[in-house]
Protein backbone atom coordinates (compact mmCIF):
# COMPACT_ATOMS: atom_id res chain seq x y z
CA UNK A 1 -19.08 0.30 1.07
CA UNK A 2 -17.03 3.50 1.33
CA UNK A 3 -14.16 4.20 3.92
CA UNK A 4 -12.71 7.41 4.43
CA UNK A 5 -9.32 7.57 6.32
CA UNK A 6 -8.94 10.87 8.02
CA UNK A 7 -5.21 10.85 8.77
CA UNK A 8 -5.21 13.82 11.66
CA UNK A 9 -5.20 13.89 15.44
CA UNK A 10 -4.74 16.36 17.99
CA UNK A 11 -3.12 14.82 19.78
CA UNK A 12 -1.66 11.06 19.71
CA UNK A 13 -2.29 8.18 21.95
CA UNK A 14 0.94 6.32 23.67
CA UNK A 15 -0.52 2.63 21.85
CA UNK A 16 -1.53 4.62 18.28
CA UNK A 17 -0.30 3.02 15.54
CA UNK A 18 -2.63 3.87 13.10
CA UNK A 19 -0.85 6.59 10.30
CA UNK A 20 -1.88 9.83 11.74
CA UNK A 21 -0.49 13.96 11.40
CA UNK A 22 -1.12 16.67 13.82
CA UNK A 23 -4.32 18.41 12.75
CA UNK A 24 -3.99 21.91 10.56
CA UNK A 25 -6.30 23.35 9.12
CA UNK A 26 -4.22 23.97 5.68
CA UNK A 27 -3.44 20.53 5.54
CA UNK A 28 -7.16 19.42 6.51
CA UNK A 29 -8.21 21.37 3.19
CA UNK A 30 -5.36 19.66 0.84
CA UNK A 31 -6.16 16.18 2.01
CA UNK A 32 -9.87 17.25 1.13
CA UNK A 33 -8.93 18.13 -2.42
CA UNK A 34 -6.61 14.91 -2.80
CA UNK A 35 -9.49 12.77 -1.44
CA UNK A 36 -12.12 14.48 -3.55
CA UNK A 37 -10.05 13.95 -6.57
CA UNK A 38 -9.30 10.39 -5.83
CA UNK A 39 -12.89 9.55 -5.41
CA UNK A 40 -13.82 11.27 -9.06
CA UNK A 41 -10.84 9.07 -10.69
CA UNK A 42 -12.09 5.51 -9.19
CA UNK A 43 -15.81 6.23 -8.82
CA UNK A 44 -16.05 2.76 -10.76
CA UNK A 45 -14.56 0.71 -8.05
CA UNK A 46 -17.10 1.71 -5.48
CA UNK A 47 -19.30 -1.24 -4.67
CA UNK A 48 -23.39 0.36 -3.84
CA UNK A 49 -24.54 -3.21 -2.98
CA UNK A 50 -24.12 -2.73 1.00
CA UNK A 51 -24.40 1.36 0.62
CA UNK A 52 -22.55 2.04 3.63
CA UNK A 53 -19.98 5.34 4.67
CA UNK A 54 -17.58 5.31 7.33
CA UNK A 55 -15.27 8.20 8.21
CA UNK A 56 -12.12 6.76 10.39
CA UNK A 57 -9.20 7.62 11.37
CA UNK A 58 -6.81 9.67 13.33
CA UNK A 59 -9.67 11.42 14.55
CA UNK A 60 -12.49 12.18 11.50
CA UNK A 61 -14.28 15.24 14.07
CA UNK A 62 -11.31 17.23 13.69
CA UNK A 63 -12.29 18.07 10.27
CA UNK A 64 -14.80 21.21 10.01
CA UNK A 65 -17.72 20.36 8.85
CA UNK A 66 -17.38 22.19 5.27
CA UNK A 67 -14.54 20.06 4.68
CA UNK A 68 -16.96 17.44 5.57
CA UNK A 69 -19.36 18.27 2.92
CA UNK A 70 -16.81 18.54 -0.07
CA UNK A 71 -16.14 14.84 0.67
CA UNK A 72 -19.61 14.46 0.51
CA UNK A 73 -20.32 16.47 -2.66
CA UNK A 74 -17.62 14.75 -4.57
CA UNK A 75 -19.22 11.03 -3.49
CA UNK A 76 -22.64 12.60 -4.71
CA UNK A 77 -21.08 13.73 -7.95
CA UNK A 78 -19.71 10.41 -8.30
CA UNK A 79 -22.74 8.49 -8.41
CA UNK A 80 -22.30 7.29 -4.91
CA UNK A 81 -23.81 9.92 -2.28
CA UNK A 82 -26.43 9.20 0.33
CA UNK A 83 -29.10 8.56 1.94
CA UNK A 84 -26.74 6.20 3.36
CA UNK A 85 -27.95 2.26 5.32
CA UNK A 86 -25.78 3.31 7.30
CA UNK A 87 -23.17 6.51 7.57
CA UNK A 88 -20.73 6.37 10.82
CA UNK A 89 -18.10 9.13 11.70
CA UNK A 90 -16.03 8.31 14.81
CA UNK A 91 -15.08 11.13 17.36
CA UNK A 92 -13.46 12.18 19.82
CA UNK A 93 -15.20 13.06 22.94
CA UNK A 94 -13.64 16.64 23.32
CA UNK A 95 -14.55 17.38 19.77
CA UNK A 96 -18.11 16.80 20.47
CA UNK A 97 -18.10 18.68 24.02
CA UNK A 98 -16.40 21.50 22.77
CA UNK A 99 -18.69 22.13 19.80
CA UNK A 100 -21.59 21.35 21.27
CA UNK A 101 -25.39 20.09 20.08
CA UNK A 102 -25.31 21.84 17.12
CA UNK A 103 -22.05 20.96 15.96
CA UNK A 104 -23.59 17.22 16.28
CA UNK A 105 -26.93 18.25 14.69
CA UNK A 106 -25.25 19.59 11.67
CA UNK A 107 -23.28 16.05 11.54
CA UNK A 108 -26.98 14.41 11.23
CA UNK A 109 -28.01 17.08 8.78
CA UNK A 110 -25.08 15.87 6.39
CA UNK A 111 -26.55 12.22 6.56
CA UNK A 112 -24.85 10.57 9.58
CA UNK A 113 -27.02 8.46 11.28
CA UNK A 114 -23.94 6.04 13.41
CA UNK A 115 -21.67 8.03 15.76
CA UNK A 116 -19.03 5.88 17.21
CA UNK A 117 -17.32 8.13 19.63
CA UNK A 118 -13.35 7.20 21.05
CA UNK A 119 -13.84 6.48 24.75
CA UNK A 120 -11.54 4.22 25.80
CA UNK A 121 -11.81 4.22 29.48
CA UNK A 122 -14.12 6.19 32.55
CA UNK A 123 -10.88 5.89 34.23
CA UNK A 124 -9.00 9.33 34.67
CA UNK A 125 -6.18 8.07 34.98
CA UNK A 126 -5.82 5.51 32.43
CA UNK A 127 -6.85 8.37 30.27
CA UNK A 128 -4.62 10.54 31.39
CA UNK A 129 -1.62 7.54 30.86
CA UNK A 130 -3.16 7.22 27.48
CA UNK A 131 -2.47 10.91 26.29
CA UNK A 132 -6.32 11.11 25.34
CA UNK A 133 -7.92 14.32 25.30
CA UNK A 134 -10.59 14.04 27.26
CA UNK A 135 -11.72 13.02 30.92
CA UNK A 136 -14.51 10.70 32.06
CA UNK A 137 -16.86 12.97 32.53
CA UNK A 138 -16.36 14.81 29.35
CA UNK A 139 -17.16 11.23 27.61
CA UNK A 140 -20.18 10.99 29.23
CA UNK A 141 -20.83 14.80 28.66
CA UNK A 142 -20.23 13.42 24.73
CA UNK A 143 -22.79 10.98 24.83
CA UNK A 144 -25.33 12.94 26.45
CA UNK A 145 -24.73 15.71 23.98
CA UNK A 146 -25.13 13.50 20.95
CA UNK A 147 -28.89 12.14 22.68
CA UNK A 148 -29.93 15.50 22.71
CA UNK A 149 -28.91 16.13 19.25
CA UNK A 150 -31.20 13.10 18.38
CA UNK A 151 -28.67 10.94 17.65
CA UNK A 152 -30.13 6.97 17.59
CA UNK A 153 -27.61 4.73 17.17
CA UNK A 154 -24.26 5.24 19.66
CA UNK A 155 -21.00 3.47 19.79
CA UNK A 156 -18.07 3.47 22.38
CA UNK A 157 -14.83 1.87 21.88
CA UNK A 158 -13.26 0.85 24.84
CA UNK A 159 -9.76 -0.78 25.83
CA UNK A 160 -8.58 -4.19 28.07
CA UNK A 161 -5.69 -5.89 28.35
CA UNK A 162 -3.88 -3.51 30.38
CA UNK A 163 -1.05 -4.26 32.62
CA UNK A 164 -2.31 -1.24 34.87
CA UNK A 165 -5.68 -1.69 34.50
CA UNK A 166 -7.26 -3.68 37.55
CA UNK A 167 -10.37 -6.04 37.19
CA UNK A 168 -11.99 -3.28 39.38
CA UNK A 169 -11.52 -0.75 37.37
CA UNK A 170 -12.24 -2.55 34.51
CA UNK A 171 -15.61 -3.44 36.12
CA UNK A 172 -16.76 -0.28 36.79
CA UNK A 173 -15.66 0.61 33.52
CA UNK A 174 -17.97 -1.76 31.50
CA UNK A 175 -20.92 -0.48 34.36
CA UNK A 176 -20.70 3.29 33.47
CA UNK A 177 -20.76 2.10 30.10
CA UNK A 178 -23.65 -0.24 30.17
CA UNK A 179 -25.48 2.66 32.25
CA UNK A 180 -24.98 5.52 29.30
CA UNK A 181 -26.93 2.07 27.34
CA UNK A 182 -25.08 2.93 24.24
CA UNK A 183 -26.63 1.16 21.16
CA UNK A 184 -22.82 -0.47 20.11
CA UNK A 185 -19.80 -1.23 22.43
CA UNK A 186 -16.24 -1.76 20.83
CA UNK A 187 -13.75 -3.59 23.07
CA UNK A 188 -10.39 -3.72 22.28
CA UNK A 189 -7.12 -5.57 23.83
CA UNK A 190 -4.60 -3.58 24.18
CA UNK A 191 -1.94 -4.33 21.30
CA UNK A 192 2.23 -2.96 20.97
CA UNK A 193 2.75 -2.43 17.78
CA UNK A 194 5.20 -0.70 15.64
CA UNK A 195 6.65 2.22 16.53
CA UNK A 196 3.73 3.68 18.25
CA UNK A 197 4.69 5.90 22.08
CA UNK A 198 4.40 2.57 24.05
CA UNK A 199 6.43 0.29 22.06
CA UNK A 200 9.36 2.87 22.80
CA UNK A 201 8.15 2.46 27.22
CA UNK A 202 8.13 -1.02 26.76
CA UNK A 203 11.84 -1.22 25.11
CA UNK A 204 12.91 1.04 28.16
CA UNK A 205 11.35 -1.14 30.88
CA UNK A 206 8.37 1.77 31.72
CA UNK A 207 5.49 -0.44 30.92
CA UNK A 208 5.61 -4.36 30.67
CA UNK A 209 2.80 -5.48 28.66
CA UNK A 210 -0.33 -7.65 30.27
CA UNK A 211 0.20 -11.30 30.57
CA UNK A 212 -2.97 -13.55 28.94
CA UNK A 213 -4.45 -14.65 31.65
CA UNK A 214 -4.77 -11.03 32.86
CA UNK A 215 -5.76 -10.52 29.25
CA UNK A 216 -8.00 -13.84 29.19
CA UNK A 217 -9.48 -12.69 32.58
CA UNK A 218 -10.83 -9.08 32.01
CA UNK A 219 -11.69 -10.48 28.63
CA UNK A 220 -14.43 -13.17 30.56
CA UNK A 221 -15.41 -10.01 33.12
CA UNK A 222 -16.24 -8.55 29.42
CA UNK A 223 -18.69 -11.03 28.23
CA UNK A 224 -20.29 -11.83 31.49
CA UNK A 225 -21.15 -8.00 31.93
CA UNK A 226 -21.95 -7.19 28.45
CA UNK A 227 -24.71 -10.26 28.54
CA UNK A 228 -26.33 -9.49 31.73
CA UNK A 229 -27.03 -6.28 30.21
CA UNK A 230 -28.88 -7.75 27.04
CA UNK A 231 -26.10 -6.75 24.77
CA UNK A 232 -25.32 -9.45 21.93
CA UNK A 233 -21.57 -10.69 21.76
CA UNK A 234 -21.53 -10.90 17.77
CA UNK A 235 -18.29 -10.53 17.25
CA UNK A 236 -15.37 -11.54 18.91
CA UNK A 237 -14.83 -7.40 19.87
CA UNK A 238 -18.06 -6.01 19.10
CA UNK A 239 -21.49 -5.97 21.71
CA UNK A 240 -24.76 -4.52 19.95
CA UNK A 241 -28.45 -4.26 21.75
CA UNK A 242 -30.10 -6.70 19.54
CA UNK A 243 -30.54 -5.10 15.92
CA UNK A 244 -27.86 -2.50 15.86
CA UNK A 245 -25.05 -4.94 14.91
CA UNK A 246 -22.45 -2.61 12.68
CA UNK A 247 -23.66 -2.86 8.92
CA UNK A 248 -20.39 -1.42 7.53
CA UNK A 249 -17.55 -3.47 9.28
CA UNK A 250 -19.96 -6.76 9.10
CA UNK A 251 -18.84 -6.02 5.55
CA UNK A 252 -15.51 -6.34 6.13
CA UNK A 253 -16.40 -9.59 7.92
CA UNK A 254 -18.26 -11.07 4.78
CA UNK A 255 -15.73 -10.13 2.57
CA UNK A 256 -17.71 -7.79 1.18
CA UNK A 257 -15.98 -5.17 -1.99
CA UNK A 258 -14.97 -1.94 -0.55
CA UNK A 259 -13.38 1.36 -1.71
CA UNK A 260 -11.07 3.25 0.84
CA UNK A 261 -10.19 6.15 0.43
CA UNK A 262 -7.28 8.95 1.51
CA UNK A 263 -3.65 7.93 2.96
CA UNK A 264 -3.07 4.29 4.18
CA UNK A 265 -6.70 3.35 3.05
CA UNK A 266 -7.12 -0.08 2.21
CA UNK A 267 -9.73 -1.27 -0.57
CA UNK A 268 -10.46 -4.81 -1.90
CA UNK A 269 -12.72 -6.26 -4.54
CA UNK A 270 -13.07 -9.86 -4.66
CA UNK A 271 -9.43 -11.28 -5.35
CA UNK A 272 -7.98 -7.83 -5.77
CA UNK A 273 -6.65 -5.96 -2.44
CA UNK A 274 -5.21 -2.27 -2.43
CA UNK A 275 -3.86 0.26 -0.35
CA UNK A 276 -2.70 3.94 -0.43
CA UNK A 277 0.68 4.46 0.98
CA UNK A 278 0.73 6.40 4.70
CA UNK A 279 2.17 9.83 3.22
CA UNK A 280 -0.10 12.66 3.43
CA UNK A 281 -1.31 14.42 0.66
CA UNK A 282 1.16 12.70 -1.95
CA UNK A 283 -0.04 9.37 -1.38
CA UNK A 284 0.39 6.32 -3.98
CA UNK A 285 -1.41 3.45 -4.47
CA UNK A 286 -0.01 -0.14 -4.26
CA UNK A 287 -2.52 -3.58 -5.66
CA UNK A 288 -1.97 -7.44 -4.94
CA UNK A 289 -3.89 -10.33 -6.47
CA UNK A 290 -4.67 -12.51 -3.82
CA UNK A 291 -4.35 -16.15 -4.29
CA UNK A 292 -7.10 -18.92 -3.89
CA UNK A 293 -5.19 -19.76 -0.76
CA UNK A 294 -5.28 -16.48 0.27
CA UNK A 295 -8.79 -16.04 -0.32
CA UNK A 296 -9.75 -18.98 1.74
CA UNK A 297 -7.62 -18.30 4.92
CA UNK A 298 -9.71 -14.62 5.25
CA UNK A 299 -13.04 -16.47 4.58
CA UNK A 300 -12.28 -18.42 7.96
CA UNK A 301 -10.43 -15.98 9.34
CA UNK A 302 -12.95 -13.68 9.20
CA UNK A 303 -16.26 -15.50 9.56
CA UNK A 304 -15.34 -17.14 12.42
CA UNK A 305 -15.07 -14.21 14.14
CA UNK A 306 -18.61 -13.87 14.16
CA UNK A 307 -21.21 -15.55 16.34
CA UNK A 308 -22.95 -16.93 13.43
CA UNK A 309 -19.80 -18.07 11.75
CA UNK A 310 -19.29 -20.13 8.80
CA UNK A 311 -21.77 -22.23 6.35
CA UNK A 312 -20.76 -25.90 7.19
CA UNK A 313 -20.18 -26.77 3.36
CA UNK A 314 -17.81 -24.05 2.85
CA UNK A 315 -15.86 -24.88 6.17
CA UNK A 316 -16.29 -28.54 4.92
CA UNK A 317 -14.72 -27.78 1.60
CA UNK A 318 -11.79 -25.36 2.44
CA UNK A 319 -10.52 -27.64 5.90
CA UNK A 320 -9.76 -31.10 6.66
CA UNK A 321 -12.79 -33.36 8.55
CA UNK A 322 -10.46 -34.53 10.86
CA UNK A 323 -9.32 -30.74 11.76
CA UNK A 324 -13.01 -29.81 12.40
CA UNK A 325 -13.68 -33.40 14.47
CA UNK A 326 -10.56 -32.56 16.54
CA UNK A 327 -12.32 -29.40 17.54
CA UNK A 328 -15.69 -30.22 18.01
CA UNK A 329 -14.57 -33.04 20.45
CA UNK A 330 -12.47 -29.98 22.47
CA UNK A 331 -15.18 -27.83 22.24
CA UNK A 332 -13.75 -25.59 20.40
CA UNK A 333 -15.99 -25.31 17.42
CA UNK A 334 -19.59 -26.37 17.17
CA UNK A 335 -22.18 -26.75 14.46
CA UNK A 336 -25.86 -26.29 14.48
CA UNK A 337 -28.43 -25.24 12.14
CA UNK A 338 -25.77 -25.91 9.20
CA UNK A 339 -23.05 -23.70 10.32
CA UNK A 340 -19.97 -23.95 12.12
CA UNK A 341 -19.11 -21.49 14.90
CA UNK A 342 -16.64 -20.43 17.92
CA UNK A 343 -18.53 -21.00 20.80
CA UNK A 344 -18.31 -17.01 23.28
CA UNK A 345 -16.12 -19.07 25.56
CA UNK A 346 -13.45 -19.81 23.29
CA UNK A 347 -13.36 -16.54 21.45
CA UNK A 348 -10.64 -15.26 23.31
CA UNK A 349 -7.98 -18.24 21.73
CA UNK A 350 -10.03 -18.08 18.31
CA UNK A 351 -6.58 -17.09 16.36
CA UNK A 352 -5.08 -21.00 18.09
CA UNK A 353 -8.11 -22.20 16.51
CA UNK A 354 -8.02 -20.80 13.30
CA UNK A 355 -4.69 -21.63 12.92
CA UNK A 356 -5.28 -25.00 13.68
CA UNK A 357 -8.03 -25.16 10.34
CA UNK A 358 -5.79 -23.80 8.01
């Protein structure tokens, strides 16, 4: 599994807190060279097992596409280049309505075969609140650009948890998307963190942040509409149509190795995590061992947020019986067919139950 961080934007969302520079072209090409150089020096650690690429970001479209392919080239050289299972590069609506088909053909030429493109919201003026780029009808213009380039496999992210985002809204939100019938739907609270645009509104008393039952609310509206349209809730923020379930992130989920790479990418191999510091260009790298603690906190962590969740002997082994009675008897957690799970109604508090495992 290979992750490449593209740390550029044109622009930057109020809630962004992701490390991110305004796009230029000079600087697109020296964070090319410093990623292609990084990827000859620790070909070794890349992990071919699940043989999965993912270009995130910032915004990975902004890159021209012969930047694109020297990332590619040096993977190839490395031992590690495609075909791909699976080979996602997000976007950003504009990006793809501005360059049109053939921009989007030459993506699939290169090998992707996953587009996951930034929507966010049909709303214009939650989009406009936002600082995105595009409008509602240039997303949909995005989508319907990418089918006629013959792209097969779609994903949206979209955003809840809004204090100014009504259930109505958010309703005919989750229709227009289930209407474009988008292979993969990302759904995302909305989160303040750091020193992102909206931290700074909230500090000044401009936006006051969603309370959790408006959060718990548009969160049920979410399930209920995603079902109904035959979309499987397989993780706690992620709806496929049956069979196009993410292949790199359920990586992530299975604590599966991976190699990031470029500023702020994280990598992690077993009991070893890493990460590159958020400086562009001049970047350093920083390792922990993780402990046997550590390493069983993410395994229920992060299978539980899955539909399928856990193996009941590992659950079993790493938590206390009377833990896992407690929440069985609250419905909380159930167990069937060996395995422990979240049932979809309690996803929403699934960190309170966690936390109450371990």
């Amino acid at each position: 599994m290979i992750y490449i961080h593209v740390p550029f934007c044109k622009r930057f969302c109020i809630y962004c807190d992701f490390f991110s520079e305004l796009y230029s072209e000079e600087e697109a090409e020296r964070f090319a060279d410093r990623v292609c150089e990084e990827i000859s020096a620790r070909s070794n650690e890349i992990d071919d097992r699940v043989k999965t690429l993912y270009f995130g970001g910032g915004t990975a479209s902004v890159l021209p596409l012969t930047t694109l392919s020297r990332i590619l080239i040096a993977l190839d050289k490395s031992g590690h280049g495609g075909p791909y299972t699976e080979f996602t590069i997000e976007a950003n609506p504009e990006d793809i309505v501005e360059r049109g088909v053939n921009y989007v053909r030459s993506l699939c030429a290169l090998g992707m075969n996953r587009l996951s493109i930034g929507v966010q919201s049909f709303d214009d003026n939650l989009l406009g609140w936002m600082n995105r780029r595009h409008n509602a009808a240039r997303a949909v213009e995005a989508v319907r650009i990418a089918r006629e380039a013959g792209v097969k496999n779609l994903s949206i992210d979209l955003i809840f948890g809004l204090s100014n985002l009504s259930d109505e809204v958010w309703e005919d939100t989750l229709d227009k998307a289930v209407a474009l019938r988008v292979e993969h739907i990302s759904c995302y609270q909305l989160t303040v963190e750091g020193d992102c645009a909206l931290a700074g509104m909230v500090r000044d008393g401009l936006y006051e942040e969603a309370s959790d039952e408006l959060c718990a609310r548009q969160y049920g509206i979410l399930c209920r509409k995603l079902a109904e349209a035959g979309y499987h809730h397989y993780e706690i923020s992620n709806f496929a149509l049956p069979g196009f379930e993410a292949i790199h992130n359920g990586g992530y989920w299975q604590r599966i190795s991976y190699a990031g790479f470029g500023p702020s990418a994280h990598s992690f191999s077993g009991k070893r995590r890493s990460w590159n510091s958020p400086v562009l260009n001049d970047y350093v790298r920083t390792e922990e061992t993780l402990s046997d603690e550590d390493c069983a906190v993410e395994t229920i962590m992060l299978a539980l947020r899955r539909d399928i969740g856990i193996d009941a002997p590992t659950l079993e082994k790493l938590c206390s019986k009377e833990a896992i009675d407690k929440l069985i008897a609250e419905g909380a957690l159930r167990k069937a067919d060996g395995r422990y799970s979240i049932p979809e109604d309690h996803f929403f508090v699934s960190d309170q139950i966690i936390r109450k495992l371990i």
